[in-house]
PDB file of N, CA and C in Angstrom:
ATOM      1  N   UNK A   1     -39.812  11.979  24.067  1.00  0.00           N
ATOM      2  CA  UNK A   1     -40.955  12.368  23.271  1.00  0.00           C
ATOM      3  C   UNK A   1     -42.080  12.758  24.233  1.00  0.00           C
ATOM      4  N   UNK A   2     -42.690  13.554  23.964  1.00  0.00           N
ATOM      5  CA  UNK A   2     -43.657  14.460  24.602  1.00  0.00           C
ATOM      6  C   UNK A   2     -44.833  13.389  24.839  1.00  0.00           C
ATOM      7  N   UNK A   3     -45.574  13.199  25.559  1.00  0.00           N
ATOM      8  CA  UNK A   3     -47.056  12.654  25.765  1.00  0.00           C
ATOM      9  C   UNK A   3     -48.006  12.960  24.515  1.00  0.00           C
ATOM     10  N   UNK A   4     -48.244  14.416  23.894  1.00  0.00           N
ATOM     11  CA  UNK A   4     -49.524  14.284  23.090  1.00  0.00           C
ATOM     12  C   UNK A   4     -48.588  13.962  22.239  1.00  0.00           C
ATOM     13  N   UNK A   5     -47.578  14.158  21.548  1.00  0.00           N
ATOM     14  CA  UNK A   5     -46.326  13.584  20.210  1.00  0.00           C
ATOM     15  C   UNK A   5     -46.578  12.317  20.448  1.00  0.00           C
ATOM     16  N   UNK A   6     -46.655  11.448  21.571  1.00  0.00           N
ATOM     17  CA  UNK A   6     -46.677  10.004  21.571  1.00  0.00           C
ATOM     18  C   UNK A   6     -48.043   9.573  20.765  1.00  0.00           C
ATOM     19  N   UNK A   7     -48.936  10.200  21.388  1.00  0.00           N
ATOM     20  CA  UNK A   7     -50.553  10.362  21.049  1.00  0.00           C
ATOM     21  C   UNK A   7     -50.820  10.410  19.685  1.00  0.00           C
ATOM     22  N   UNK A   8     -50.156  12.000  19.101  1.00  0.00           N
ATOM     23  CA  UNK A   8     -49.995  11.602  18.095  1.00  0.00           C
ATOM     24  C   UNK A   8     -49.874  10.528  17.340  1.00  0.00           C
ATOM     25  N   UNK A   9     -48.424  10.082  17.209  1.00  0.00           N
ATOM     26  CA  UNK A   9     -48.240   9.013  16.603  1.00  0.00           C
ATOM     27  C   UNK A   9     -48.918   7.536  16.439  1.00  0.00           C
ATOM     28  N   UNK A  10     -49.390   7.346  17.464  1.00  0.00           N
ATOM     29  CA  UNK A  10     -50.245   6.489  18.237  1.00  0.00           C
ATOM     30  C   UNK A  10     -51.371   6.362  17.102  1.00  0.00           C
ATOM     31  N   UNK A  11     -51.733   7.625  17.418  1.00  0.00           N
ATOM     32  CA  UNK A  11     -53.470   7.867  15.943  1.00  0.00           C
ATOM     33  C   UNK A  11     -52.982   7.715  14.457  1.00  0.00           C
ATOM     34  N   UNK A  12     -51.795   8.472  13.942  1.00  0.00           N
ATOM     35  CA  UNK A  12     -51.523   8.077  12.731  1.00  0.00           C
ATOM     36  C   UNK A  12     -51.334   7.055  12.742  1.00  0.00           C
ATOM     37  N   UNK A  13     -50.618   6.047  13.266  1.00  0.00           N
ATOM     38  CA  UNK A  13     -50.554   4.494  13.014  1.00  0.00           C
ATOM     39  C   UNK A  13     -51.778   3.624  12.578  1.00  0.00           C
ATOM     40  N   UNK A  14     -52.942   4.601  13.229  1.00  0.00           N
ATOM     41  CA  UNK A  14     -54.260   3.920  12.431  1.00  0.00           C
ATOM     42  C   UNK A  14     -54.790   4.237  11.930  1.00  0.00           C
ATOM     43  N   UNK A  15     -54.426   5.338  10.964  1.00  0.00           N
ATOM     44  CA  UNK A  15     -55.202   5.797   9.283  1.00  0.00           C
ATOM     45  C   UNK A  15     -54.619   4.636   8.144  1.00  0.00           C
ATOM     46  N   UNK A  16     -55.107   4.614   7.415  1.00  0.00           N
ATOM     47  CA  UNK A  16     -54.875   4.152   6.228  1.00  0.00           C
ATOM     48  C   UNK A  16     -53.796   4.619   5.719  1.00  0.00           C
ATOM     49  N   UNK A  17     -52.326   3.672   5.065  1.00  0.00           N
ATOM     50  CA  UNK A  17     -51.275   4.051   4.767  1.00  0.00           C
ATOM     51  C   UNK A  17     -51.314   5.583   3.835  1.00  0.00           C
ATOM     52  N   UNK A  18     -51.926   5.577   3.012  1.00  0.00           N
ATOM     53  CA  UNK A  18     -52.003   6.639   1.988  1.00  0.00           C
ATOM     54  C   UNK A  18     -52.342   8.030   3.113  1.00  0.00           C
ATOM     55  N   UNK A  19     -52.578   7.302   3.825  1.00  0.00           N
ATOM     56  CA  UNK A  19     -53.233   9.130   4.850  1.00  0.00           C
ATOM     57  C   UNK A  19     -52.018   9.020   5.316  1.00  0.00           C
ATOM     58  N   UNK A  20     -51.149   8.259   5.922  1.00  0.00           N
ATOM     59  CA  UNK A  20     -50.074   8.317   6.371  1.00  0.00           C
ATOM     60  C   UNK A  20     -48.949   8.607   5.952  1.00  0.00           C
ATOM     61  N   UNK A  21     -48.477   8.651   4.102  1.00  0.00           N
ATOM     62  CA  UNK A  21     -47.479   8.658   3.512  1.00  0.00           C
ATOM     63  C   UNK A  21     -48.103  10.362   3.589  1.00  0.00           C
ATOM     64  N   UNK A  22     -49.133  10.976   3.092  1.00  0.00           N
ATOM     65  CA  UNK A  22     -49.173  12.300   3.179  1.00  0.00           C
ATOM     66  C   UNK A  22     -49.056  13.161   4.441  1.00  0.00           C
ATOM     67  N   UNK A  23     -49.269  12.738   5.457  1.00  0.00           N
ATOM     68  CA  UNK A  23     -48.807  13.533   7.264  1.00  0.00           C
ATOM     69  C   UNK A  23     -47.284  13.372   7.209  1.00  0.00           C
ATOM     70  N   UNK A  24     -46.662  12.134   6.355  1.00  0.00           N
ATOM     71  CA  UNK A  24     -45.299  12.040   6.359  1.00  0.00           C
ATOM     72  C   UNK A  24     -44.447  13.065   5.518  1.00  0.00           C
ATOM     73  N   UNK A  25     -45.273  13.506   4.683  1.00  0.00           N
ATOM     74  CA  UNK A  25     -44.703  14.262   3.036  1.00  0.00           C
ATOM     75  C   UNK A  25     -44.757  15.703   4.005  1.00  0.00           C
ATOM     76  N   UNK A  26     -45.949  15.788   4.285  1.00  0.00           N
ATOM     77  CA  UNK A  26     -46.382  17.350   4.677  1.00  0.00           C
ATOM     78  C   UNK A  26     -45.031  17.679   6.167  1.00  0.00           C
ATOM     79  N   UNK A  27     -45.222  16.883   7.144  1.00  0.00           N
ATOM     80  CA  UNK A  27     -44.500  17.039   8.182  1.00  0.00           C
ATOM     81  C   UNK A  27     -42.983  17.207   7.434  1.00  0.00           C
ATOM     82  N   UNK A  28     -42.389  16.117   6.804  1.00  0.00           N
ATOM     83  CA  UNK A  28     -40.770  16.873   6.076  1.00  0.00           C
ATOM     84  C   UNK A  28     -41.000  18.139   5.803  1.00  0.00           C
ATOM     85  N   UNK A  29     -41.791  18.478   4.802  1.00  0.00           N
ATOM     86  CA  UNK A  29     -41.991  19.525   3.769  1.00  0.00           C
ATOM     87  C   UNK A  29     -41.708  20.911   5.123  1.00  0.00           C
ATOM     88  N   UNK A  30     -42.525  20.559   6.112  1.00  0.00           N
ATOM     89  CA  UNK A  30     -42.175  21.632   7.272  1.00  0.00           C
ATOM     90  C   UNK A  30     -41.353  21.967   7.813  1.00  0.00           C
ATOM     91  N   UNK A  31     -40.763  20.694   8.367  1.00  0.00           N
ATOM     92  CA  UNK A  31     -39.434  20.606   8.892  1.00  0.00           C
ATOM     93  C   UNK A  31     -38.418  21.355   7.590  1.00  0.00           C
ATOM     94  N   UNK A  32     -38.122  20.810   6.756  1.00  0.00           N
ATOM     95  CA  UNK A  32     -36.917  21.573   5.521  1.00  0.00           C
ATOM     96  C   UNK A  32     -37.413  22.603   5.930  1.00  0.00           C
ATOM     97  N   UNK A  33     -38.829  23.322   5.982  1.00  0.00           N
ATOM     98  CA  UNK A  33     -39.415  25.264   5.921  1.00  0.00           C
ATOM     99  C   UNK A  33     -38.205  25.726   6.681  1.00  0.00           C
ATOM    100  N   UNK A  34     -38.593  24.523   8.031  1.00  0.00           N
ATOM    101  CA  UNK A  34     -37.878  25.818   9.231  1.00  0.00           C
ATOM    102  C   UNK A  34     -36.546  25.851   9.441  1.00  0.00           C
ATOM    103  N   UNK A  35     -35.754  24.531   8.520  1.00  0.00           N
ATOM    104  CA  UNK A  35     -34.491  24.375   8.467  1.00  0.00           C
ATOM    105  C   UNK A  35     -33.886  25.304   7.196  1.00  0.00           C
ATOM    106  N   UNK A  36     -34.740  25.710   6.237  1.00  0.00           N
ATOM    107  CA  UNK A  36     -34.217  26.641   5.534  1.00  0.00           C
ATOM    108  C   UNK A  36     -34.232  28.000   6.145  1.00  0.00           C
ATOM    109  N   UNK A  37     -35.074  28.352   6.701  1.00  0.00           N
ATOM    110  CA  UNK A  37     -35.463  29.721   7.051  1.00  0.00           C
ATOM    111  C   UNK A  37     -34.248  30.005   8.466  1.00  0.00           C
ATOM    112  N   UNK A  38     -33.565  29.024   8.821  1.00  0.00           N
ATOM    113  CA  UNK A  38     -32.816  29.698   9.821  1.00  0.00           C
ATOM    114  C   UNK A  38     -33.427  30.327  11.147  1.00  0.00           C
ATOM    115  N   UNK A  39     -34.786  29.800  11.219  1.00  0.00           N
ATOM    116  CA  UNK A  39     -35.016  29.921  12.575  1.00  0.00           C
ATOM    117  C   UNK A  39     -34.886  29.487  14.296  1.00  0.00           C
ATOM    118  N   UNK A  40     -34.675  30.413  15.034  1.00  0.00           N
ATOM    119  CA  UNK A  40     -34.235  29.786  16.461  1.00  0.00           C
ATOM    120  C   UNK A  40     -35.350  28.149  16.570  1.00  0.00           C
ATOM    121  N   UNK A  41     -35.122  27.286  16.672  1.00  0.00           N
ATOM    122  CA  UNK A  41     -35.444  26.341  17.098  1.00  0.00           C
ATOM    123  C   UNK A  41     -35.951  25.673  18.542  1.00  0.00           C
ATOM    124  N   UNK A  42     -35.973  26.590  19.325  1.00  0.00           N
ATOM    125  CA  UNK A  42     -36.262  26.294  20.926  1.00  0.00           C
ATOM    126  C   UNK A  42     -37.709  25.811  21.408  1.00  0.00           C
ATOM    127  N   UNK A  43     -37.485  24.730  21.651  1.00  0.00           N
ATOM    128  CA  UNK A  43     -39.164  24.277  22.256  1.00  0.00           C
ATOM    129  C   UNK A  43     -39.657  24.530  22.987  1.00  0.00           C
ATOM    130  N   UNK A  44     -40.709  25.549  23.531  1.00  0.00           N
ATOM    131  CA  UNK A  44     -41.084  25.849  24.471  1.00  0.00           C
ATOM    132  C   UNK A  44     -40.659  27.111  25.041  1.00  0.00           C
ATOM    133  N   UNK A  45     -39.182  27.591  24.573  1.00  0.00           N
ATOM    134  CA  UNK A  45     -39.158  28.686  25.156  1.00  0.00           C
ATOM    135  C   UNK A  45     -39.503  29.844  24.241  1.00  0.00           C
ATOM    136  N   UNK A  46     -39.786  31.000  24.646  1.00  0.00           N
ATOM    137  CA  UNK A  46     -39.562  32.452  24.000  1.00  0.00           C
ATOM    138  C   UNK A  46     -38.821  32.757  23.200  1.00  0.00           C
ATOM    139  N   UNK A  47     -39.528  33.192  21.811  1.00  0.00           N
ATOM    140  CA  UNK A  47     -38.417  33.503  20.786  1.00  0.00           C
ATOM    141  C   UNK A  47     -39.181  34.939  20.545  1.00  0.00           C
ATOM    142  N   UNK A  48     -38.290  36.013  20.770  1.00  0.00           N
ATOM    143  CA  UNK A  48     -38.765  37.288  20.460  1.00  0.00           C
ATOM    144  C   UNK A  48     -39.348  37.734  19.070  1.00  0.00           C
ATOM    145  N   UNK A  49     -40.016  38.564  18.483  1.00  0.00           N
ATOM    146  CA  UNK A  49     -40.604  38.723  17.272  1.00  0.00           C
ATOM    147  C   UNK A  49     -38.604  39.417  16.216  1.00  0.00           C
ATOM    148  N   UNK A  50     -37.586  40.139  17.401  1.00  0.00           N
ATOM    149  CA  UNK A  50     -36.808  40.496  16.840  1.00  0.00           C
ATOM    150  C   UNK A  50     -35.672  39.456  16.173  1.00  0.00           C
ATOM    151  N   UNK A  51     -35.770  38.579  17.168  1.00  0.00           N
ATOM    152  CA  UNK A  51     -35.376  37.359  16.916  1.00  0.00           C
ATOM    153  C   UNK A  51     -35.604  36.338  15.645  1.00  0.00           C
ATOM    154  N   UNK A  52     -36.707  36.125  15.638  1.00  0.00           N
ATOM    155  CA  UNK A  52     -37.102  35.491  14.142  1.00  0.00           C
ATOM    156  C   UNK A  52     -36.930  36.541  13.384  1.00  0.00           C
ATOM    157  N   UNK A  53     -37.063  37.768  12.943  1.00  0.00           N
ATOM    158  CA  UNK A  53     -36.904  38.883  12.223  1.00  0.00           C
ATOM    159  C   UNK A  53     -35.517  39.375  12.017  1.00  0.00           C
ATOM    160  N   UNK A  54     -34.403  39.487  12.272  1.00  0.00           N
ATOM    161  CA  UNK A  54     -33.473  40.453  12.812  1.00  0.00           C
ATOM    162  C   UNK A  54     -32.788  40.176  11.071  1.00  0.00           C
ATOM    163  N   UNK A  55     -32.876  38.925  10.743  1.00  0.00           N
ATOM    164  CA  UNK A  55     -32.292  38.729   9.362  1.00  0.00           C
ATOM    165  C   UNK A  55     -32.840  39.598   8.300  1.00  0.00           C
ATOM    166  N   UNK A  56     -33.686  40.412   8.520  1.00  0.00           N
ATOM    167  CA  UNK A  56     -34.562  41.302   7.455  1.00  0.00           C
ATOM    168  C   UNK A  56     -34.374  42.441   7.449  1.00  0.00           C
ATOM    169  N   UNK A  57     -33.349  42.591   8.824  1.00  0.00           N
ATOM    170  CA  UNK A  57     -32.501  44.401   9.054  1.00  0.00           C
ATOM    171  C   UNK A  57     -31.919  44.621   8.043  1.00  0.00           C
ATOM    172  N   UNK A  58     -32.113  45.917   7.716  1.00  0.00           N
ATOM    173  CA  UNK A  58     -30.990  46.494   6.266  1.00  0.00           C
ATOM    174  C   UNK A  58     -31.778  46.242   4.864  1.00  0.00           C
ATOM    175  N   UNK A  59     -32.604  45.043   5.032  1.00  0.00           N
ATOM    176  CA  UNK A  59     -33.073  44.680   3.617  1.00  0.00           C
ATOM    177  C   UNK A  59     -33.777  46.003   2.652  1.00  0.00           C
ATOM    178  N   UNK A  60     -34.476  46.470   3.531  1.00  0.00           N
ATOM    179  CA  UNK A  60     -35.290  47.616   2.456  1.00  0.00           C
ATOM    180  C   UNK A  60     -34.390  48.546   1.812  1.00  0.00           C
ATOM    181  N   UNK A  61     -34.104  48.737   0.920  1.00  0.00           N
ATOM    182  CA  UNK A  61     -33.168  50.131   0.124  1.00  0.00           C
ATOM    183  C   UNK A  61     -33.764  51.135  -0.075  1.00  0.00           C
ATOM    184  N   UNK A  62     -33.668  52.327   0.610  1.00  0.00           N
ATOM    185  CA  UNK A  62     -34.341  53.309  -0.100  1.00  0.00           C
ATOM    186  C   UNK A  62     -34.789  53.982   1.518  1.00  0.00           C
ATOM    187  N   UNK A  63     -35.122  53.667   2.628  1.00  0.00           N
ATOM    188  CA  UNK A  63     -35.497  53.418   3.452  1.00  0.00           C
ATOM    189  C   UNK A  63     -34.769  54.513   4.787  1.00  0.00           C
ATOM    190  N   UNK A  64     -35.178  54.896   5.530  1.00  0.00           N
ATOM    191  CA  UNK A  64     -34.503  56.114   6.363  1.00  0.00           C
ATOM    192  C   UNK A  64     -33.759  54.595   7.356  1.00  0.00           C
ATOM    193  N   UNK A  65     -32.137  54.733   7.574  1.00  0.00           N
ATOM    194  CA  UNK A  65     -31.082  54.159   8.117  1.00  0.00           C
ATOM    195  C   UNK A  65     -31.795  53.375   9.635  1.00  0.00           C
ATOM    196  N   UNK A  66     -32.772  54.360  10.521  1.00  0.00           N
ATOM    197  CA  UNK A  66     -32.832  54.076  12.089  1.00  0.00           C
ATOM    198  C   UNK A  66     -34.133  54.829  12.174  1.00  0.00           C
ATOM    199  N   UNK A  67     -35.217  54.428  12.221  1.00  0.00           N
ATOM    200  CA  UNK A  67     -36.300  55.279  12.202  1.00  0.00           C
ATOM    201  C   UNK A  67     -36.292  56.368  13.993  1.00  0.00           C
ATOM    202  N   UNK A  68     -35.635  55.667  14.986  1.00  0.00           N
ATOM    203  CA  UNK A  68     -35.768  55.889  16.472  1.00  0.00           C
ATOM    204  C   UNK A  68     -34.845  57.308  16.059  1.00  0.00           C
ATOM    205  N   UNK A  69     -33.579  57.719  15.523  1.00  0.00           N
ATOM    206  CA  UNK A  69     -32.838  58.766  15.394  1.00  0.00           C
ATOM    207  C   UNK A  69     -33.767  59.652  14.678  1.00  0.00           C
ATOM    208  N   UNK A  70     -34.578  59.985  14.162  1.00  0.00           N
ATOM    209  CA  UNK A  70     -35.166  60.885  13.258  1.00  0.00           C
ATOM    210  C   UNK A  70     -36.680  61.282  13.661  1.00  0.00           C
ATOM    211  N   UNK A  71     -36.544  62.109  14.537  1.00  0.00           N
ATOM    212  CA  UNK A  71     -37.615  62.591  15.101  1.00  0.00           C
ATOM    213  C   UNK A  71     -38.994  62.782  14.212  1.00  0.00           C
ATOM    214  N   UNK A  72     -38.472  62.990  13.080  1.00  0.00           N
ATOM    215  CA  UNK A  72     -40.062  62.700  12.298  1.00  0.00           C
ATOM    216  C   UNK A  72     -40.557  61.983  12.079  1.00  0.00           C
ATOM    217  N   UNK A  73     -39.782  60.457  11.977  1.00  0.00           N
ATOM    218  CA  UNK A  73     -40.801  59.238  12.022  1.00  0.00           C
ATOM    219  C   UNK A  73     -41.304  58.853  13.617  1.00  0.00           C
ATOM    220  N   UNK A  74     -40.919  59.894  14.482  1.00  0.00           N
ATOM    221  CA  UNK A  74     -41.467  59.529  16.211  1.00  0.00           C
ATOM    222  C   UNK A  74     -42.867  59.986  16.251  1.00  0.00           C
ATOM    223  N   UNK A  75     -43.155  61.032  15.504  1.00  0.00           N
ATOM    224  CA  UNK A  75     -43.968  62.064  15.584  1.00  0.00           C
ATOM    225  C   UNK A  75     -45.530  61.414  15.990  1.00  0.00           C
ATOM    226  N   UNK A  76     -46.053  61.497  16.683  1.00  0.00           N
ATOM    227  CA  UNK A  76     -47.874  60.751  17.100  1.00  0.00           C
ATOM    228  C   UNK A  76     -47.427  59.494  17.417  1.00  0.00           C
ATOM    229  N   UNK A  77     -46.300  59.031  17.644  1.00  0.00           N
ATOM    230  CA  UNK A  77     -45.958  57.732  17.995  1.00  0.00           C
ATOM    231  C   UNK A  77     -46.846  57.225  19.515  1.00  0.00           C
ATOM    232  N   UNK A  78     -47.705  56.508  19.172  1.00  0.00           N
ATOM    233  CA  UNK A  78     -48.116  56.383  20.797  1.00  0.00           C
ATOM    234  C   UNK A  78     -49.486  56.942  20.990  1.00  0.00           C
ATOM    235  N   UNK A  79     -49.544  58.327  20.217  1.00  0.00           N
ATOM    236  CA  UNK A  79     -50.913  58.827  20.577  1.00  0.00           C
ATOM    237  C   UNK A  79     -52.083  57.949  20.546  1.00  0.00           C
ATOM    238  N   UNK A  80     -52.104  57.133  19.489  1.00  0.00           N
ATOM    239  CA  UNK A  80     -53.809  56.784  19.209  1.00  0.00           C
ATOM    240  C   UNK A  80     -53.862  55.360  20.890  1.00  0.00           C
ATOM    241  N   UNK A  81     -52.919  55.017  21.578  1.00  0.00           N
ATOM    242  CA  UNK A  81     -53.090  54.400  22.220  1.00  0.00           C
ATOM    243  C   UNK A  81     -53.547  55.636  23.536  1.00  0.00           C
ATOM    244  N   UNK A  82     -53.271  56.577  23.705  1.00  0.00           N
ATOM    245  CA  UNK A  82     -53.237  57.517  25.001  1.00  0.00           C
ATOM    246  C   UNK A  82     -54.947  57.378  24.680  1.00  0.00           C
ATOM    247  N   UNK A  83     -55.790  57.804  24.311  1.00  0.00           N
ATOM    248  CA  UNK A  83     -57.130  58.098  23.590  1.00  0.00           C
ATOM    249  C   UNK A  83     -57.820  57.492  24.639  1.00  0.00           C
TER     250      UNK A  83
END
């Protein structure tokens, strides 16, 4: 366990139970979030934005297949940063 996690715990031990059953409710409630959502789990290291995302490829219907193949969605790509 980490030093400020120790710390943590340390301080909740001296709120008043009722403050404590709710840091307990809220903290599960988070934990299930990230255990439903299927996210990389790594502490500390780098998780790319494609990485947490990549499950959302394909989702849109309707949507041009590869935007990088189709030179018209390239089009001013970049410009407003050259400026």
């Amino acid at each position: 366990m980490t030093q400020r996690l120790e710390t943590a715990f340390k301080r909740a031990s001296q709120l008043p139970e009722e403050v404590q059953d709710a840091l307990a409710a809220e903290l599960l409630a988070r934990i299930e979030a990230v255990e439903t959502t299927n996210l990389p789990q790594t502490e500390g290291a780098f998780v790319s934005a494609y990485e947490v995302s990549k499950h959302l490829a394909g989702s849109i219907k309707g949507g041009p297949s590869d935007l990088a193949t189709n030179k018209k969605y390239l089009e001013g790509l970049g410009a407003s940063s050259m400026r």
